[in-house]
Protein backbone atom coordinates (compact mmCIF):
# COMPACT_ATOMS: atom_id res chain seq x y z
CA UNK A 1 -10.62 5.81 12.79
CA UNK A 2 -7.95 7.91 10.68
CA UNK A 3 -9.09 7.55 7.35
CA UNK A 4 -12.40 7.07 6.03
CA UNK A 5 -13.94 7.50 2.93
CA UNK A 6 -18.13 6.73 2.64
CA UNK A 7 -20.98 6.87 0.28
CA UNK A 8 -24.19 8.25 1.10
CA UNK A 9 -27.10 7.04 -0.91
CA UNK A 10 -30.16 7.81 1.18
CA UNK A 11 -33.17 6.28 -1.49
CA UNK A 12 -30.76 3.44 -1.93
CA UNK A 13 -30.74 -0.09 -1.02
CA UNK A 14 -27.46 0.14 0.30
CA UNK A 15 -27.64 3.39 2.16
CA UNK A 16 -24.18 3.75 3.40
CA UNK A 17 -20.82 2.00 1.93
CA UNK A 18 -18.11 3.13 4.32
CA UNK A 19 -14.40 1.58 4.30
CA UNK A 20 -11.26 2.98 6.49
CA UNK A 21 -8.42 2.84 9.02
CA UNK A 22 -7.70 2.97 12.28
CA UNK A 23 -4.07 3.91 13.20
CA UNK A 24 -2.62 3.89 16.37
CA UNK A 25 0.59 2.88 19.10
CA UNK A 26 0.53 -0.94 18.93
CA UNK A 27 1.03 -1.75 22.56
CA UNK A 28 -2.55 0.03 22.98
CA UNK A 29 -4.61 -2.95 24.28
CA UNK A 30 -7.47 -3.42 21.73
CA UNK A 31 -10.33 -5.83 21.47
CA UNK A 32 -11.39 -7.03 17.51
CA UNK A 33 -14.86 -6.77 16.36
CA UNK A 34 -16.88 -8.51 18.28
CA UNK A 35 -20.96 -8.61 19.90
CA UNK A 36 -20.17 -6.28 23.31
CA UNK A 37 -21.52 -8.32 26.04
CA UNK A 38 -24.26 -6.69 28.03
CA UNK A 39 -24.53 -4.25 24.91
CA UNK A 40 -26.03 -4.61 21.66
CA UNK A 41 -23.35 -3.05 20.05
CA UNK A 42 -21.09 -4.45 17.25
CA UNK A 43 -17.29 -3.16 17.32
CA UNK A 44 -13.95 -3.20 17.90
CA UNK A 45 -13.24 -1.90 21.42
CA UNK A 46 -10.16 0.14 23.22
CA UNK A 47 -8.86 -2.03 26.01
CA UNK A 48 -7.62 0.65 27.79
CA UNK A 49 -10.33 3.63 28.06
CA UNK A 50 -13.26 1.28 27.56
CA UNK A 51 -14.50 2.71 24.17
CA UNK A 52 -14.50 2.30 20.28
CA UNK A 53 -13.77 4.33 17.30
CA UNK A 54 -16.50 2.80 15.01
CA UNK A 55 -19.81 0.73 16.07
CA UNK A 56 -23.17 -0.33 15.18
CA UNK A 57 -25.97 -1.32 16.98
CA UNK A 58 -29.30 -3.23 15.80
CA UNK A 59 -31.34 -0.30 15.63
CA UNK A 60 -30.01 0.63 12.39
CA UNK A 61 -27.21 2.94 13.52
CA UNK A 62 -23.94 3.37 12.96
CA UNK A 63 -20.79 5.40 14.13
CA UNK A 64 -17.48 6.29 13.49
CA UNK A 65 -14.65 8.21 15.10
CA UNK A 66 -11.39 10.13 13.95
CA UNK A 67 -9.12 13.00 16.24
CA UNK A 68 -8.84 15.90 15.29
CA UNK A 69 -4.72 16.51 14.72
CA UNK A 70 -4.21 20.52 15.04
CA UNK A 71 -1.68 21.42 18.09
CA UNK A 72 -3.23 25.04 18.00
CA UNK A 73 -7.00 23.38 19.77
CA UNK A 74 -5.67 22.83 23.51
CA UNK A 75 -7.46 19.63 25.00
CA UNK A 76 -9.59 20.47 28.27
CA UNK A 77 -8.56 19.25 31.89
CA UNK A 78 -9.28 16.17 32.53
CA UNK A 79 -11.14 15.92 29.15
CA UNK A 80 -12.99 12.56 28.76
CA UNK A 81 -12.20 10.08 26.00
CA UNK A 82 -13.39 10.37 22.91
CA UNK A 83 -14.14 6.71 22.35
CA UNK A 84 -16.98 6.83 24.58
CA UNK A 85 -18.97 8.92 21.79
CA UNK A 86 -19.43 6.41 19.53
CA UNK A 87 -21.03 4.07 22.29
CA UNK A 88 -22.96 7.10 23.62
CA UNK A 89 -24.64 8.04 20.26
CA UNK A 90 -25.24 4.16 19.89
CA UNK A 91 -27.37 3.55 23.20
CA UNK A 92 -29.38 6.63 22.88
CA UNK A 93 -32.77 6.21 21.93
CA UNK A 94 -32.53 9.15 19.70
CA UNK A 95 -29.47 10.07 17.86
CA UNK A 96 -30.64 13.29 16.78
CA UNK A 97 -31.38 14.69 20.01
CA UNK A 98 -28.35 13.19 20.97
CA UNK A 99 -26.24 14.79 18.69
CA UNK A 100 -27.94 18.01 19.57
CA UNK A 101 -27.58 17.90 23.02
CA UNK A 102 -23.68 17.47 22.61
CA UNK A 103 -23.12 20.19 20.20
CA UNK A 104 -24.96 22.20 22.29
CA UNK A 105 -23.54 22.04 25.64
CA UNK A 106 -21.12 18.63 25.98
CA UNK A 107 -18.44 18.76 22.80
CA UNK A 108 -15.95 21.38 24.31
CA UNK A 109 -15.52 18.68 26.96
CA UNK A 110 -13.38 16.54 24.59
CA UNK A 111 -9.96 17.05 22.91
CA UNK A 112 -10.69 18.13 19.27
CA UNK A 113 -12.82 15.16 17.18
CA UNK A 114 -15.33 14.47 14.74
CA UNK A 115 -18.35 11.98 14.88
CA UNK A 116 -19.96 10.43 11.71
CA UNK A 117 -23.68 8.69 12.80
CA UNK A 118 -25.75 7.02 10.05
CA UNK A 119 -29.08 5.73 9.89
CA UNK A 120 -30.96 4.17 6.63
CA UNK A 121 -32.57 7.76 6.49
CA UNK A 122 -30.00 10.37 7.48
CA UNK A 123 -26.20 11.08 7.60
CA UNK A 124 -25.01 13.31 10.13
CA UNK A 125 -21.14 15.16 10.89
CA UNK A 126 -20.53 16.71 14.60
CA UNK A 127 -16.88 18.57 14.12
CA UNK A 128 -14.88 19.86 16.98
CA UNK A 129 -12.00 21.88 15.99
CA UNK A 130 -10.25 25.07 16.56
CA UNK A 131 -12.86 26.95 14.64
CA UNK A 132 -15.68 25.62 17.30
CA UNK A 133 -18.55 22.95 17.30
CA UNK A 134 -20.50 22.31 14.51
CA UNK A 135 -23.03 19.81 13.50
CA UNK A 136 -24.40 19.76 10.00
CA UNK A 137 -26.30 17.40 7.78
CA UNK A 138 -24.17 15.29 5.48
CA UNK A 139 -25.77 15.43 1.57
CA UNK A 140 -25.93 12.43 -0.77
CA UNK A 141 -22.80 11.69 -1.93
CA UNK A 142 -19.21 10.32 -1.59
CA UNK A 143 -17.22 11.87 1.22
CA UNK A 144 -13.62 11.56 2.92
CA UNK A 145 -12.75 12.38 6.73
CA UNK A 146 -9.47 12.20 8.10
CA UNK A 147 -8.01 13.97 11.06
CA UNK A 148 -9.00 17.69 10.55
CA UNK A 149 -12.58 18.31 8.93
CA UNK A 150 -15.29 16.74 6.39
CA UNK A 151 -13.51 16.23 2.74
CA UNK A 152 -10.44 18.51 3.93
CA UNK A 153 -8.54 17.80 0.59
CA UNK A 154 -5.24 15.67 2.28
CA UNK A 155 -3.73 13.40 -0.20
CA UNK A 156 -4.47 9.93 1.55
CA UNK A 157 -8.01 11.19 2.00
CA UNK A 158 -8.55 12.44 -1.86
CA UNK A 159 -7.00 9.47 -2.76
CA UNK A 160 -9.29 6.83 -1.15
CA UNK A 161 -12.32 9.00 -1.83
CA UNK A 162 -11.39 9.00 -5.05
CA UNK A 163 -11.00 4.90 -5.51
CA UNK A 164 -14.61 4.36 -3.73
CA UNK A 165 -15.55 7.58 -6.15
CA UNK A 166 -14.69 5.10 -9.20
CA UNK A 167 -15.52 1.73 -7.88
CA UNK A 168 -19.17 0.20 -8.79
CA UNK A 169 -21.70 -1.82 -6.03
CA UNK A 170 -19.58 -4.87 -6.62
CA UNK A 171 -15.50 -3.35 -6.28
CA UNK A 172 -15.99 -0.63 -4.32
CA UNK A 173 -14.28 -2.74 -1.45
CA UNK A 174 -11.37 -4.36 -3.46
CA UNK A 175 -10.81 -0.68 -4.63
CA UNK A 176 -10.92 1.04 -1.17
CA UNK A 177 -8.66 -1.85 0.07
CA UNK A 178 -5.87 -1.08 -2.51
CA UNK A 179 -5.99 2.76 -1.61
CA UNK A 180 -6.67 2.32 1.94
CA UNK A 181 -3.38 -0.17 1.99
CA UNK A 182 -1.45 1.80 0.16
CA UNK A 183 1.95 3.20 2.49
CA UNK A 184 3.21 5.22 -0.18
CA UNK A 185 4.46 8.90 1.59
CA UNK A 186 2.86 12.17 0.05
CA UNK A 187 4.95 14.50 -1.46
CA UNK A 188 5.91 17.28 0.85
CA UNK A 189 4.70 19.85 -1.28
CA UNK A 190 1.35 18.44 -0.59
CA UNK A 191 1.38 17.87 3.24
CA UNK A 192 -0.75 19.67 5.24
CA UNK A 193 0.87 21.67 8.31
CA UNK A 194 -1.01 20.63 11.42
CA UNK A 195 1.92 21.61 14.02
CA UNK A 196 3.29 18.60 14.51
CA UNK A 197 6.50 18.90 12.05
CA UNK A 198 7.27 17.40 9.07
CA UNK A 199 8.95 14.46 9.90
CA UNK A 200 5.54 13.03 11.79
CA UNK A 201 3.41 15.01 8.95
CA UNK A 202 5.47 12.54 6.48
CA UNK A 203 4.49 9.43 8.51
CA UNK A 204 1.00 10.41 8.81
CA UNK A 205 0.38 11.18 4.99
CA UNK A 206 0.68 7.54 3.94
CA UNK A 207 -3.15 5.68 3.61
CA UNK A 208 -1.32 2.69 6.02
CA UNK A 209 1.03 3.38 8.59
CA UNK A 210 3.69 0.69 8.49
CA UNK A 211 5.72 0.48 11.80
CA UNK A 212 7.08 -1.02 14.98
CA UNK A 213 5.53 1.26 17.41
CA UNK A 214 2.86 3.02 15.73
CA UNK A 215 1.02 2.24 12.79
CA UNK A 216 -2.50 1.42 10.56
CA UNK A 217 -4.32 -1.58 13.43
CA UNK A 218 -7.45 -2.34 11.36
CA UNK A 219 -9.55 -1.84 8.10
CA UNK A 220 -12.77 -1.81 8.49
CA UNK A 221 -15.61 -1.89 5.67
CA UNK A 222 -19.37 -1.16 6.67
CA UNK A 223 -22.88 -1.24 4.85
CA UNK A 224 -25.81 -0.53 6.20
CA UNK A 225 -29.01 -1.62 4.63
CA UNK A 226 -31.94 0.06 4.06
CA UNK A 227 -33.59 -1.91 6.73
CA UNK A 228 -30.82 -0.82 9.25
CA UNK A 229 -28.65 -4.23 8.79
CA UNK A 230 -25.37 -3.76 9.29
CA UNK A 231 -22.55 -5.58 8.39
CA UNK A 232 -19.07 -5.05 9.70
CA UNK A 233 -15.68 -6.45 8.09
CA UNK A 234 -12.19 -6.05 9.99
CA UNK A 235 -8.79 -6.68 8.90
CA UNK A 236 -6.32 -6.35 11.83
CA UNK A 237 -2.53 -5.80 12.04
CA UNK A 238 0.25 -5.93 13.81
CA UNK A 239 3.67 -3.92 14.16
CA UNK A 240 5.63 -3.36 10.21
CA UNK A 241 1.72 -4.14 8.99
CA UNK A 242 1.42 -7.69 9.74
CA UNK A 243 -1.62 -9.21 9.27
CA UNK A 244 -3.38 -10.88 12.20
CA UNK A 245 -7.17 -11.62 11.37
CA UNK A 246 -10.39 -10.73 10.05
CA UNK A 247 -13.35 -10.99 11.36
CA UNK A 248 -16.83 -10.06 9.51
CA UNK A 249 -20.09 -9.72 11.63
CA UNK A 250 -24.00 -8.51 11.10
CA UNK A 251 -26.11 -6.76 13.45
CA UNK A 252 -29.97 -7.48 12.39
CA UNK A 253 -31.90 -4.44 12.97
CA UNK A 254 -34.64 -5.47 15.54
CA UNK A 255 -37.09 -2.07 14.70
């Protein structure tokens, strides 16, 4: 993902609400939401370096991806992709330790990232940045995450935090949709300096990226029950944002 924007409700029915974007080069070979065979995970999937950027699995889990877009973090030789987090964290038997063990001693492998896991019961953030590795414990609420850290205050990101912020149980995803579809350009005033100039920083500000050669693929929306169901919804697109499918799927939670 980009752009996300979730609620965290732990004592709720509905746990986790989460809605966002995944941008990227359209010639990247991508397979939609779908049941991974020989996995019981439930995602989209990159063609090309065999992960995904957001995933559950039917243990009540679920996963989400963004980069990390700061030209002052150098990537590491040979550094592994970062899709193959989300699908790690998924087939561990215990996300926690999981999490732990890649703080710990694994994150500095990758090139800069952060990693959202949810269960019915707890919400947790791994960040790797230029200021280091952490992992924290995300509190009730409703929370952004784009492509530097947890509710950084970007425009796109305040923006479609801001529509789920307003939205009840029953338009939160007709409200996220609008903002999350929205290609409107930030001001520049307002445009965060991440080193890549401000001709790309104006391209990237916009909620969806409309183009020939790069722009917003999917929207996704997720809720996971208290019971650890999860259902997945995905909107696709194609170059200049046209639409190509949607798919919705639910992965039972087999506790």
């Amino acid at each position: 993902m980009c752009l996300l924007t979730f609620s965290w409700t732990p004592d709720s029915q509905i746990p986790l609400r989460l809605a966002g974007n995944r941008d990227e080069f359209h010639a990247r070979p991508t397979a939609p939401l779908a049941v991974w065979r020989n996995q019981a995970l439930l995602g989209g999937r990159d063609l090309e370096a065999g992960g995904t950027w957001l995933a559950a699995n039917r243990h009540g889990v679920v996963a989400a991806l963004t980069n990390v877009r700061d030209t002052s973090l150098a990537t590491p030789p040979n550094a592994p992709s970062r899709g193959e987090l989300v699908a790690g964290v998924l087939a561990s038997d215990d996300p926690a330790a999981w999490l732990n063990m890649l703080a710990s001693h694994q994150a500095e492998r990758y090139a800069g990232f952060n990693l959202l896991v949810a269960t019915p019961r707890q919400c947790w953030h791994l960040h790797r940045g230029s200021d280091g590795v952490s992992l924290t414990s995300v509190p009730p609420g409703v929370h952004g995450l784009s492509n530097a850290s947890l509710n950084t205050p970007w425009p796109k990101l305040q923006a479609v935090r801001c529509a789920l912020e307003g939205s009840d149980i029953n338009r939160w995803r007709l409200a996220t949709r609008q903002a999350l579809h929205n290609p409107a350009l930030a001001a520049d005033q307002l445009l965060p300096d991440t080193g890549v100039g401000m001709a790309l920083e104006r391209q990237l500000s916009a909620a969806f990226i409309v183009g020939e050669q790069y722009g917003t693929r999917a929207t996704t929306w997720v809720t996971l029950t208290h019971r650890g169901d999860a259902t997945i919804t995905e909107q696709r697109f194609g170059p200049f944002g046209r639409f190509t499918g949607e798919t919705t799927l639910t992965a039972l939670c087999h506790r």
